[in-house]
N, C-alpha and C. Protein backbone atom coordinates (compact mmCIF):
# COMPACT_ATOMS: atom_id res chain seq x y z
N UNK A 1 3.66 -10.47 21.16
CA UNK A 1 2.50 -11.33 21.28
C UNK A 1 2.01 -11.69 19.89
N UNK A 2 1.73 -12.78 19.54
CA UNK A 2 1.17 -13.51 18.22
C UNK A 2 0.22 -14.22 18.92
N UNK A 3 -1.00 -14.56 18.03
CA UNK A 3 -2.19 -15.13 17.97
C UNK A 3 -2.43 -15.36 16.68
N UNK A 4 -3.07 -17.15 16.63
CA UNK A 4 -3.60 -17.11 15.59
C UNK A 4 -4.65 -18.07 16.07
N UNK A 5 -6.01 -18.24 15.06
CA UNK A 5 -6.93 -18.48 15.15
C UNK A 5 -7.45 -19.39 14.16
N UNK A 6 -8.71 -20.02 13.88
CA UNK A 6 -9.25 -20.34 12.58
C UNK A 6 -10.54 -20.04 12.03
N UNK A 7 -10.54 -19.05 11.22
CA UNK A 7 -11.79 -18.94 10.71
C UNK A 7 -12.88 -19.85 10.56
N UNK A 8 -13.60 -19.84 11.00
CA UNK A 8 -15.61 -21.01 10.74
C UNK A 8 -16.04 -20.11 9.38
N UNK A 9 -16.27 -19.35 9.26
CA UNK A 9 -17.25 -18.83 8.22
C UNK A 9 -16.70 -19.14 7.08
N UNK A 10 -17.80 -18.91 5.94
CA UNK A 10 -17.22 -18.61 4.80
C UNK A 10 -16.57 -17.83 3.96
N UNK A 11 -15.21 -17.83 3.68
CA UNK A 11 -14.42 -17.06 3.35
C UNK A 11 -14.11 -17.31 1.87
N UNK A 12 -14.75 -18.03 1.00
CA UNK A 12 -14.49 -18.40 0.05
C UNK A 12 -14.30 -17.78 -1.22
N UNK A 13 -15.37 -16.36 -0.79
CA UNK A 13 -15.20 -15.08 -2.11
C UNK A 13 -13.72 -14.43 -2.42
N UNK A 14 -12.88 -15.10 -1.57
CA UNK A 14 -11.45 -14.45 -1.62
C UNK A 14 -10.64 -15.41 -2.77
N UNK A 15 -11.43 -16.30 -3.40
CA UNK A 15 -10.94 -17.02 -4.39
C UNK A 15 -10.80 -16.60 -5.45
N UNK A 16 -11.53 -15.52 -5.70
CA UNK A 16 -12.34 -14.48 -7.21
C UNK A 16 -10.80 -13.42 -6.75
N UNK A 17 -9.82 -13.67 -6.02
CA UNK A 17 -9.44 -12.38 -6.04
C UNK A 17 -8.29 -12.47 -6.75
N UNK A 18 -7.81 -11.54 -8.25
CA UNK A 18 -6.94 -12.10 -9.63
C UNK A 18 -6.09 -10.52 -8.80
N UNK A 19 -6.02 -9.88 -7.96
CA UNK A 19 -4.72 -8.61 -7.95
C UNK A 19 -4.64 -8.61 -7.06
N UNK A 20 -2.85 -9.00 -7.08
CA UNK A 20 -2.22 -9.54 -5.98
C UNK A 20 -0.92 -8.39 -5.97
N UNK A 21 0.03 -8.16 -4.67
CA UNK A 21 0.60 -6.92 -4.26
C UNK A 21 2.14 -7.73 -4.36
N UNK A 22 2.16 -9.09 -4.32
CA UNK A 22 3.87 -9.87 -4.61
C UNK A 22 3.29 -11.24 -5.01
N UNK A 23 4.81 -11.37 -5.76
CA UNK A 23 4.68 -12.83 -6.06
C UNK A 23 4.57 -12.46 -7.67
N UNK A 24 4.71 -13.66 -8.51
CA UNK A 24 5.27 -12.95 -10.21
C UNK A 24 3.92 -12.89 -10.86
N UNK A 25 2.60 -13.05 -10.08
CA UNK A 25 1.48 -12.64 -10.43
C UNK A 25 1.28 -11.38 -10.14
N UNK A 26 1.83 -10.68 -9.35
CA UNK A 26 2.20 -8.92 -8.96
C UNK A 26 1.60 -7.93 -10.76
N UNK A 27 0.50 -7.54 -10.42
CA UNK A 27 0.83 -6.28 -11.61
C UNK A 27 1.38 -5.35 -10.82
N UNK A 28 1.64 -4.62 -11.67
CA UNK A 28 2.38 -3.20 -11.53
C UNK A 28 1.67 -2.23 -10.44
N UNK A 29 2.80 -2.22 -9.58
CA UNK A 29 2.26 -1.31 -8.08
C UNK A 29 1.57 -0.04 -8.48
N UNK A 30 0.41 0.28 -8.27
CA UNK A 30 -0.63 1.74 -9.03
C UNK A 30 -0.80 1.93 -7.13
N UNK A 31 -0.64 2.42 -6.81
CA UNK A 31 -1.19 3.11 -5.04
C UNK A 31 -2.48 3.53 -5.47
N UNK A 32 -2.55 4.30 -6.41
CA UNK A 32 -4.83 4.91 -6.68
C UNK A 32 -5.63 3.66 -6.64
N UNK A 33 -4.51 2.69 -6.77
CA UNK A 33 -6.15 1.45 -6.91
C UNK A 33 -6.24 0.90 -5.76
N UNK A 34 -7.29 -0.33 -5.98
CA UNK A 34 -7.38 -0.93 -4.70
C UNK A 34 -6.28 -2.11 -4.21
N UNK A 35 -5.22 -2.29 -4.54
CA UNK A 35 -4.70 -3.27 -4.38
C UNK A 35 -4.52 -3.50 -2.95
N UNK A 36 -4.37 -2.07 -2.59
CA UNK A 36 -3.98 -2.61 -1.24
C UNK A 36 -5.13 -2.26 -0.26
N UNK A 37 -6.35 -2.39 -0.95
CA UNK A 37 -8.12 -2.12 -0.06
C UNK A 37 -8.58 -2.65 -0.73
N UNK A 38 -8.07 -3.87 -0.98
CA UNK A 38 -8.67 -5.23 -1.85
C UNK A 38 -10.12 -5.81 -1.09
N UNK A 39 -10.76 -5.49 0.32
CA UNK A 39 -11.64 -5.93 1.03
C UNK A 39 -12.41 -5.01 1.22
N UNK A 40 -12.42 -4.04 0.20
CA UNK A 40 -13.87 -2.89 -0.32
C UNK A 40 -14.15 -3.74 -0.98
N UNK A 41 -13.80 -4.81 -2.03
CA UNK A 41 -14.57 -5.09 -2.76
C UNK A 41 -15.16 -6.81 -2.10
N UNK A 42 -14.69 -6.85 -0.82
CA UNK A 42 -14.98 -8.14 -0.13
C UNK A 42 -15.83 -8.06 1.23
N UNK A 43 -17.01 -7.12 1.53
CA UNK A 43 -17.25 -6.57 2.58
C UNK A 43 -17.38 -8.01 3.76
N UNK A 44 -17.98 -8.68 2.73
CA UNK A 44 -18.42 -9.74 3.67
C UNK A 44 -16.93 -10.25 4.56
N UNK A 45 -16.25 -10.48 4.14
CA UNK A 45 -14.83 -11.23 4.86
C UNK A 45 -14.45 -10.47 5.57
N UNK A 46 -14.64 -9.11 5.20
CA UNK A 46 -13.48 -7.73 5.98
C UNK A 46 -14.10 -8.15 7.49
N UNK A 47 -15.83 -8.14 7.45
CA UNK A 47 -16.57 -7.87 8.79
C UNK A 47 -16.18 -9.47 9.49
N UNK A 48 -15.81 -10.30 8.54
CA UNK A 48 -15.85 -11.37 9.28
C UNK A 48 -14.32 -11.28 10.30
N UNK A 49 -13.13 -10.80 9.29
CA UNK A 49 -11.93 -10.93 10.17
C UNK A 49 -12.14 -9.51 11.04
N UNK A 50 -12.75 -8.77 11.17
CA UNK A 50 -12.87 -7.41 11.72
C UNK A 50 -13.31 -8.00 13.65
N UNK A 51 -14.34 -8.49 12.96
CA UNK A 51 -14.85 -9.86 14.18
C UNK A 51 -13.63 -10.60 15.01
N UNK A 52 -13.01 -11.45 14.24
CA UNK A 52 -11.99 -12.23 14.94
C UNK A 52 -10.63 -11.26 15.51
N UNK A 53 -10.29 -10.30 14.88
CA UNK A 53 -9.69 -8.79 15.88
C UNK A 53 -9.83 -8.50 16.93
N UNK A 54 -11.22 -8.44 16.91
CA UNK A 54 -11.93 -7.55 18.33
C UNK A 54 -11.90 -8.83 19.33
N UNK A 55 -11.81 -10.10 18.84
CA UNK A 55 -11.82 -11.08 20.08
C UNK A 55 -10.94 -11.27 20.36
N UNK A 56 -9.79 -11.34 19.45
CA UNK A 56 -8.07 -11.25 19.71
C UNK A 56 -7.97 -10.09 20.51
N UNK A 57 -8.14 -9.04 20.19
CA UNK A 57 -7.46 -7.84 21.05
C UNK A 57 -8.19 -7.68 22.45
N UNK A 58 -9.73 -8.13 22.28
CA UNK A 58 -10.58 -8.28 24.40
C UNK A 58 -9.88 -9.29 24.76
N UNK A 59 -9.46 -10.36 24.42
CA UNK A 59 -9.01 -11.52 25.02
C UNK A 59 -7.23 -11.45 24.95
N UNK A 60 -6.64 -10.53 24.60
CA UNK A 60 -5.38 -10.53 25.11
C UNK A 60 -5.06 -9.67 25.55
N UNK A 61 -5.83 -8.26 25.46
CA UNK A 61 -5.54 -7.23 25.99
C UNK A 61 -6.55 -6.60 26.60
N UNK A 62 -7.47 -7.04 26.43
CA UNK A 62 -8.85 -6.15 27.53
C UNK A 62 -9.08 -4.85 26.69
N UNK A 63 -8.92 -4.76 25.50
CA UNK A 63 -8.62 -3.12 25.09
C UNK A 63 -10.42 -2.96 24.71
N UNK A 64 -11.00 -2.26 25.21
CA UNK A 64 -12.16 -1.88 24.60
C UNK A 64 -12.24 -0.47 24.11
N UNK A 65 -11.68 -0.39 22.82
CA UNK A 65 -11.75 1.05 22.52
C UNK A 65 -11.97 0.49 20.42
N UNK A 66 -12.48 1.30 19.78
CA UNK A 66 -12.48 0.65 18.55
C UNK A 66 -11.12 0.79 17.66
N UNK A 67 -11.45 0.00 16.30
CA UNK A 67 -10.32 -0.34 15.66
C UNK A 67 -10.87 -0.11 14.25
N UNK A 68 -9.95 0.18 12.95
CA UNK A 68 -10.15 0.68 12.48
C UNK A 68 -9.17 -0.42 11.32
N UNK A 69 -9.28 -1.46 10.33
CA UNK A 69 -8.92 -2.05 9.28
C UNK A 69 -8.52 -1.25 8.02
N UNK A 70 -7.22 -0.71 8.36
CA UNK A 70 -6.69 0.23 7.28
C UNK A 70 -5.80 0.21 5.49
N UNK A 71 -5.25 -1.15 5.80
CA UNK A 71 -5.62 -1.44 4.34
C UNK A 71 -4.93 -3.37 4.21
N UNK A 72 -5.64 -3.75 3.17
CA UNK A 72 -5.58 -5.11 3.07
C UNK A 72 -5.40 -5.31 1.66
N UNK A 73 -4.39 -6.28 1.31
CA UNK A 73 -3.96 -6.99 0.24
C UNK A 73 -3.43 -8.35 0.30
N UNK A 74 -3.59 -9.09 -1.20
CA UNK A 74 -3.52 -10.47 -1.35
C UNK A 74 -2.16 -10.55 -1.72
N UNK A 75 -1.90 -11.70 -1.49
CA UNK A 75 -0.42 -12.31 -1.84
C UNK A 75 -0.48 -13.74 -2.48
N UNK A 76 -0.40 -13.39 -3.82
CA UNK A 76 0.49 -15.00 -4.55
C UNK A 76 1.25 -15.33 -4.48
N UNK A 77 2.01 -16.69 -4.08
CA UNK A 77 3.39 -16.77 -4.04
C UNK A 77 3.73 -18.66 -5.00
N UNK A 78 4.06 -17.97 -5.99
CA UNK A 78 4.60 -19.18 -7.33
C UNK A 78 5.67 -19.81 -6.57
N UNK A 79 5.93 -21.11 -7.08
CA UNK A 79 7.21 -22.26 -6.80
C UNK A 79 8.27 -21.03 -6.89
N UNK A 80 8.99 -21.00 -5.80
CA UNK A 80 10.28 -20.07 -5.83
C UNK A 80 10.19 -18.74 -5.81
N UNK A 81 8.81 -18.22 -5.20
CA UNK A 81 8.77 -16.42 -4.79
C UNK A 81 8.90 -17.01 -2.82
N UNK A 82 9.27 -15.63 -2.75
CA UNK A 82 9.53 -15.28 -1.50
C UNK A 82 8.81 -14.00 -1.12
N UNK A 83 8.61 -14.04 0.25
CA UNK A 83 7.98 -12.41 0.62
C UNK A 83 9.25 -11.98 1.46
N UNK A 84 9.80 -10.48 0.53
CA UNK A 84 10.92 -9.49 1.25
C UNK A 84 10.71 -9.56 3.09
N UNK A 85 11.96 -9.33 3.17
CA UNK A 85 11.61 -9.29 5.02
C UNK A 85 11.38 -7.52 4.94
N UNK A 86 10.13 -7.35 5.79
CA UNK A 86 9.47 -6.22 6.53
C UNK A 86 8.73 -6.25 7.33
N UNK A 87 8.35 -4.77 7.53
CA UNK A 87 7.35 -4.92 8.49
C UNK A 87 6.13 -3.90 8.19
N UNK A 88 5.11 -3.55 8.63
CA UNK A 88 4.25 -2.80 8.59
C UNK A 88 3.68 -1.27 9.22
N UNK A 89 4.35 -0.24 9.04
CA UNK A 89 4.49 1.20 9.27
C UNK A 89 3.09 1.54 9.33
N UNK A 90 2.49 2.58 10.41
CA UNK A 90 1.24 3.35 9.99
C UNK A 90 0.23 2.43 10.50
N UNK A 91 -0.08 1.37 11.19
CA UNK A 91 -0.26 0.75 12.20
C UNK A 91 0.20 0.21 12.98
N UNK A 92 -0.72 -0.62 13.96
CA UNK A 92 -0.36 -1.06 15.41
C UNK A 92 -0.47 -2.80 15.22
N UNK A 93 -1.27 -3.19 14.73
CA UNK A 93 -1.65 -4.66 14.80
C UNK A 93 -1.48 -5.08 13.26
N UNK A 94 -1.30 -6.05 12.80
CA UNK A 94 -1.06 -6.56 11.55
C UNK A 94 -2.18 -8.19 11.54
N UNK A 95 -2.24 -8.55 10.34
CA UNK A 95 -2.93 -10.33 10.27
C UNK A 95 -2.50 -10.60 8.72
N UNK A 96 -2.24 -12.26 9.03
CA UNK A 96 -1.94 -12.63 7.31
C UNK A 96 -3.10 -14.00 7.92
N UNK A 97 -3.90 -13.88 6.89
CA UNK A 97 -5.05 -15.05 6.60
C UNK A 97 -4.44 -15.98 5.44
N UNK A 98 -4.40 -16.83 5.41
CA UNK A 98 -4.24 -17.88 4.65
C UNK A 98 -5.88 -18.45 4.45
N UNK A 99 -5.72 -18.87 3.33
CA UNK A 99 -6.85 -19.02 2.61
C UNK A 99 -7.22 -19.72 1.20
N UNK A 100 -5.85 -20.53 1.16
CA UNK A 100 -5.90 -21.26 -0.12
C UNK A 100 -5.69 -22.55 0.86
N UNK A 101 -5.20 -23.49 0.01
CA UNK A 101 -4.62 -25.25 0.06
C UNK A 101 -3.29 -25.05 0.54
N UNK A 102 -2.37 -25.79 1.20
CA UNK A 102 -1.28 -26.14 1.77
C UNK A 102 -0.95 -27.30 1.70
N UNK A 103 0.63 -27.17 2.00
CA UNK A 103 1.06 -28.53 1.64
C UNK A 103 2.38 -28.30 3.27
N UNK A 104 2.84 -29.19 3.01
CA UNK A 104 4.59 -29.22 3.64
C UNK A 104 5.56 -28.21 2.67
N UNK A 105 5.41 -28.18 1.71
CA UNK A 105 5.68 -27.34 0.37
C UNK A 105 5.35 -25.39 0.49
N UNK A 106 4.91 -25.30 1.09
CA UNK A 106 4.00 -24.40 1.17
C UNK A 106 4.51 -23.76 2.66
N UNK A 107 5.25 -22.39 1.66
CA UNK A 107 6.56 -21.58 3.01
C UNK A 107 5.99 -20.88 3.86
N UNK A 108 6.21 -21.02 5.42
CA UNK A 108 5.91 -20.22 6.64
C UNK A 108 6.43 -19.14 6.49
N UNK A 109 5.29 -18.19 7.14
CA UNK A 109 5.93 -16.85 7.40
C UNK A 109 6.61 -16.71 8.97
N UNK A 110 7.98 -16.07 7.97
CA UNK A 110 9.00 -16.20 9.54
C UNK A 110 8.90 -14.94 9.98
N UNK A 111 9.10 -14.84 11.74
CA UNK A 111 9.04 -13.87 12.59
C UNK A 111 10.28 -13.38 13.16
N UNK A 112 11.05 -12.50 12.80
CA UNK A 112 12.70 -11.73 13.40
C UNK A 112 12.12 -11.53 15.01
N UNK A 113 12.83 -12.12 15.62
CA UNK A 113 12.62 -11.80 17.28
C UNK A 113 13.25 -10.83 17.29
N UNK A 114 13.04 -9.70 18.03
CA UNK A 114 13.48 -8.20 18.11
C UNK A 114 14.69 -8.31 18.90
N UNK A 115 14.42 -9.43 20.63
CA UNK A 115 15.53 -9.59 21.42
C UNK A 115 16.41 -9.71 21.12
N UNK A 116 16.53 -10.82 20.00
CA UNK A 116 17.80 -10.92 19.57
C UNK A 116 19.09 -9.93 19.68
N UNK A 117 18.58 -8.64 18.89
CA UNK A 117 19.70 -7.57 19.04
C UNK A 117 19.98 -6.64 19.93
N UNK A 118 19.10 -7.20 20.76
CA UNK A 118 19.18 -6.41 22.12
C UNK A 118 20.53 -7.17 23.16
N UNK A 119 20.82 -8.42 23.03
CA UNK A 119 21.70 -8.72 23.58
C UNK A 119 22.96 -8.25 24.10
N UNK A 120 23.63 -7.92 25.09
CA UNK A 120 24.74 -7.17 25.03
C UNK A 120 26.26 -8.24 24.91
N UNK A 121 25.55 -9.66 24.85
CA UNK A 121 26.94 -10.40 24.75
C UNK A 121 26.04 -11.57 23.31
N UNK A 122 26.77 -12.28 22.71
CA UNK A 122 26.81 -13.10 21.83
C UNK A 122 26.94 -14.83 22.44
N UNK A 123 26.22 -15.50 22.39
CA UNK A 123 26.65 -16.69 23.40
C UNK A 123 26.08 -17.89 22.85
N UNK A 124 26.81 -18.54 21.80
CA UNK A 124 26.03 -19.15 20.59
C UNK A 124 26.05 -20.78 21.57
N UNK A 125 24.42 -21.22 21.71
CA UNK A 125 24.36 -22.54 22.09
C UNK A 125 24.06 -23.55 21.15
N UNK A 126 24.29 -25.30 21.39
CA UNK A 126 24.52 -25.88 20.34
C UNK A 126 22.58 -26.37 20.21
N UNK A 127 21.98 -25.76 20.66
CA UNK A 127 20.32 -25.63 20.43
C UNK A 127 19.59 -24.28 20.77
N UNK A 128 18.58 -24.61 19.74
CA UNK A 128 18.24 -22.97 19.59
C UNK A 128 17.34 -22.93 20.75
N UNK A 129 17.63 -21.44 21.56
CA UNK A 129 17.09 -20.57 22.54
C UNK A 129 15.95 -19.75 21.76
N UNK A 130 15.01 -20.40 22.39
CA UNK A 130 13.36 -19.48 22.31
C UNK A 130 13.29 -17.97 22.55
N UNK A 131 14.54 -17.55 23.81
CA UNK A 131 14.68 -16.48 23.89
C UNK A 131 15.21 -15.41 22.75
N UNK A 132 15.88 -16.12 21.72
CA UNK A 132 16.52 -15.21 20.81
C UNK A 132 16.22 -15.50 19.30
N UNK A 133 15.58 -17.02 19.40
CA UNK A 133 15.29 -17.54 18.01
C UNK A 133 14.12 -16.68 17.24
N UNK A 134 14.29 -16.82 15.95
CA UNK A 134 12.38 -16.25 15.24
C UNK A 134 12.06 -17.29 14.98
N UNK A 135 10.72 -17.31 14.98
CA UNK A 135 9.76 -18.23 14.71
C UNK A 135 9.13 -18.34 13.50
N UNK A 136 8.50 -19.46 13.06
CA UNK A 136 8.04 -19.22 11.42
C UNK A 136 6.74 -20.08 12.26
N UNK A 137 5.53 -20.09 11.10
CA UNK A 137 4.24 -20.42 11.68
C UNK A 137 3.74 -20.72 9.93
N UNK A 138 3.53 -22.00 10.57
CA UNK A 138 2.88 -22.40 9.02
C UNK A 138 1.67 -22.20 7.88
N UNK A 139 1.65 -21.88 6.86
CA UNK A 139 0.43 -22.09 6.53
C UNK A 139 -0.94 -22.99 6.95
N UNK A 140 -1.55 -22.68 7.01
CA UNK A 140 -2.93 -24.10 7.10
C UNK A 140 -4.13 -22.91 6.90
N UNK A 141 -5.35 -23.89 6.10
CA UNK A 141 -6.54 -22.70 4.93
C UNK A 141 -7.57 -22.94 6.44
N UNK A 142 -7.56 -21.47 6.30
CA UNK A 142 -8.60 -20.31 7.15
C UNK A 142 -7.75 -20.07 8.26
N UNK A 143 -6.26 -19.94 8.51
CA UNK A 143 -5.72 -19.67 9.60
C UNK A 143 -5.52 -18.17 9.52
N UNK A 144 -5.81 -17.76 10.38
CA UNK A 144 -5.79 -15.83 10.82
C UNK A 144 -4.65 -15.82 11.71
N UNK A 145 -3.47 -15.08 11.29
CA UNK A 145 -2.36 -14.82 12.84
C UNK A 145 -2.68 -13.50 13.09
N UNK A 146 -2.59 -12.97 13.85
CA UNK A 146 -1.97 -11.58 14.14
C UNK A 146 -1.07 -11.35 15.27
N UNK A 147 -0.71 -10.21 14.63
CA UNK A 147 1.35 -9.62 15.69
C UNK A 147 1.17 -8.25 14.87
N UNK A 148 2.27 -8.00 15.79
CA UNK A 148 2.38 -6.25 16.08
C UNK A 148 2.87 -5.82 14.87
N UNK A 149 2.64 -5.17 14.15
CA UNK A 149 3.17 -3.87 12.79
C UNK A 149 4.57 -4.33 12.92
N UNK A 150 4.81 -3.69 13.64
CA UNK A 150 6.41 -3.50 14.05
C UNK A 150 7.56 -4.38 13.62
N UNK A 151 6.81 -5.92 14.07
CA UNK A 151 7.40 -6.90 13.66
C UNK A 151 8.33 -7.11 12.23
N UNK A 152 9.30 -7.37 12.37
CA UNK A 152 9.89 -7.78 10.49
C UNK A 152 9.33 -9.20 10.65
N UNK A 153 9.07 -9.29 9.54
CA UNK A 153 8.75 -10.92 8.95
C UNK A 153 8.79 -11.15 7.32
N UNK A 154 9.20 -12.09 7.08
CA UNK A 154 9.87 -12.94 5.37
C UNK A 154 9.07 -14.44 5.23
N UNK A 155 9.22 -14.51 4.30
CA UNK A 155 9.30 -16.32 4.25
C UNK A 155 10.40 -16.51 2.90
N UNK A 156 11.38 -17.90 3.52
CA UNK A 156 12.07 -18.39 2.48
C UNK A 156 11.11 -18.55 1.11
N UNK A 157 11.83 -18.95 0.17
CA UNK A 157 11.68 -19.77 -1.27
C UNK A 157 10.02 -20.61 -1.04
N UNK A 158 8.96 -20.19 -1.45
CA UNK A 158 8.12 -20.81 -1.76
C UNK A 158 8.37 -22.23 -2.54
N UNK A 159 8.22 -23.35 -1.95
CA UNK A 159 8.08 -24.52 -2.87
C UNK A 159 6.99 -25.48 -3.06
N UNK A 160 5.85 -24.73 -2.83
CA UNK A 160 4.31 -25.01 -3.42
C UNK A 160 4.34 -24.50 -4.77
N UNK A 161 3.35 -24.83 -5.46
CA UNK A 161 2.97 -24.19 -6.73
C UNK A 161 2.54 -22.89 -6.32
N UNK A 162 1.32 -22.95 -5.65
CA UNK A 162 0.68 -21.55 -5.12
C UNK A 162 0.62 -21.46 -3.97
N UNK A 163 0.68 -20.05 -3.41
CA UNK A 163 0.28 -19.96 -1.94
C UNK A 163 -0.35 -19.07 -1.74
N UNK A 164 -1.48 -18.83 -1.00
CA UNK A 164 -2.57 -17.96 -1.02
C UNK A 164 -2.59 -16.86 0.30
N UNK A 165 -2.30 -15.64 0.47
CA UNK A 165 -2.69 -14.97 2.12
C UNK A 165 -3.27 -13.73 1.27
N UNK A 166 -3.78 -13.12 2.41
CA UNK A 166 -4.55 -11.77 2.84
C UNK A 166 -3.50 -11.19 3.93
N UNK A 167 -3.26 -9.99 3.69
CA UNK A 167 -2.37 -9.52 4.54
C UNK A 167 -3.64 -7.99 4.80
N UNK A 168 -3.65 -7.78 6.49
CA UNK A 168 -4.57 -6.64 6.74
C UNK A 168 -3.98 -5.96 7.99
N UNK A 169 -3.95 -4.08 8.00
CA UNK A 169 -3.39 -3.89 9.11
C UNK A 169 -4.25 -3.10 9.72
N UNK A 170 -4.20 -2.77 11.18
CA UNK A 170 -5.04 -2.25 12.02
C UNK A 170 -4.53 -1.38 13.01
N UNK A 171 -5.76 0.38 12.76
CA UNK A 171 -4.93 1.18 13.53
C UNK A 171 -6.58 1.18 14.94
N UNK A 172 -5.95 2.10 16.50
CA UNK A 172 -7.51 2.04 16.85
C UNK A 172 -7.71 3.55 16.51
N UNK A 173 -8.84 3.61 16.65
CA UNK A 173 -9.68 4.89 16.56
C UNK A 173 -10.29 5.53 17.88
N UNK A 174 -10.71 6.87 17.55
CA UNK A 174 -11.46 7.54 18.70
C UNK A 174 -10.40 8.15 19.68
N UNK A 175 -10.63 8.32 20.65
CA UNK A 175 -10.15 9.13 21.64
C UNK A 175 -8.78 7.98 22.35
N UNK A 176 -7.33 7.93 22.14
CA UNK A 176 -6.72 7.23 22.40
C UNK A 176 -5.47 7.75 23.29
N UNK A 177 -5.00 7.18 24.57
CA UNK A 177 -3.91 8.30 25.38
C UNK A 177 -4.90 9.20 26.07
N UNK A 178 -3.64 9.83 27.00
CA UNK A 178 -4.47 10.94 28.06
C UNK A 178 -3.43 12.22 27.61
N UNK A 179 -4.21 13.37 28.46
CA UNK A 179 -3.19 14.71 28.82
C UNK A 179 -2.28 15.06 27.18
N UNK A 180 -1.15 14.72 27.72
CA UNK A 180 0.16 15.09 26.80
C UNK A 180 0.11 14.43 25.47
N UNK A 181 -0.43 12.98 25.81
CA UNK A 181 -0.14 11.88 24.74
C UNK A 181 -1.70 11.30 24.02
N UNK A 182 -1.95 12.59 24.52
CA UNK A 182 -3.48 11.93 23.60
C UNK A 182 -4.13 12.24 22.68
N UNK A 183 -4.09 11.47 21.13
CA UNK A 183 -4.87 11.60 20.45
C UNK A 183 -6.26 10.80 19.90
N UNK A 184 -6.89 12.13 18.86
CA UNK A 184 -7.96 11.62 18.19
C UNK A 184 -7.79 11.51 17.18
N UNK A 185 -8.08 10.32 16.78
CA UNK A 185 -8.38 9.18 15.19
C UNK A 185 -9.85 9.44 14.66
């Protein structure tokens, strides 16, 4: 399941933000700092996308139990960076906010369909099947997606000058599961 949305508010303090986690504006990976709880120092935005979560997750899943925004970092991406294909460990829900200018220039983040390798036969058609294809989803400023941790996702060769996201992941909290399988966060 993917959702994406568009931010109304003002999100604009995310412009001030100079430490970024990829892209050849990358300083040097330090884990003690905030790079990757870059939205301690942004409270206002955190509560705003914290907001658009909780309406994503009642409205696709009915889940009323809380959630918990566990760590968030920015991404620059110069004419000709790319973001490695991965995925996100140590949560459940993931979001990349875009938040700068776009162009046609300006590379989608692509989505690895999992089915794919689940197939037990190979059956190449001369148009691509939704069932097995990944999807890429374009930039556009104040767009919020979110999809599951789990997911791998890349984007080719940046060929904008700049490209701007917030990448944030989300575990829930409190009393979660029953009996055997249940824990507390």
């Amino acid at each position: 399941m993917f959702a994406e949305d568009f931010i109304e508010e003002d999100i604009s303090e995310l412009k001030k933000i100079d430490l970024f986690s990829q892209g050849k504006a990358q300083k040097k990976i330090n884990y003690d700092n905030n790079q990757f709880y870059i939205l301690k120092n942004y409270p206002k935005t955190k509560k705003i996308i914290m907001k658009y979560f909780y309406r994503f997750i009642k409205t696709a899943f009915n889940y009323d139990i809380k959630w918990k925004m566990t760590t968030s970092w920015a991404v620059k991406l110069d004419k000709g960076d790319q973001v490695h294909q991965h995925l996100h460990r140590n949560s459940v829900w993931s979001s990349v906010l875009y938040y700068g200018s776009y162009t046609d220039k300006s590379c989608a983040l692509r989505f690895l369909n999992p089915i794919r390798d689940q197939q037990p036969i190979n059956v190449f058609l001369p148009t691509t099947n939704p069932m097995v294809s990944d999807c890429a989803i374009k930039p556009e400023t104040n767009k919020i997606i979110f999809f599951p941790s789990w997911i791998e996702h890349y984007s080719y060769a940046n060929e904008e000058d700049t490209r701007y996201s917030l990448a944030c992941n989300f575990i829930p909290t409190g009393n979660i599961g029953m009996a055997d399988s249940q824990l507390i966060i």
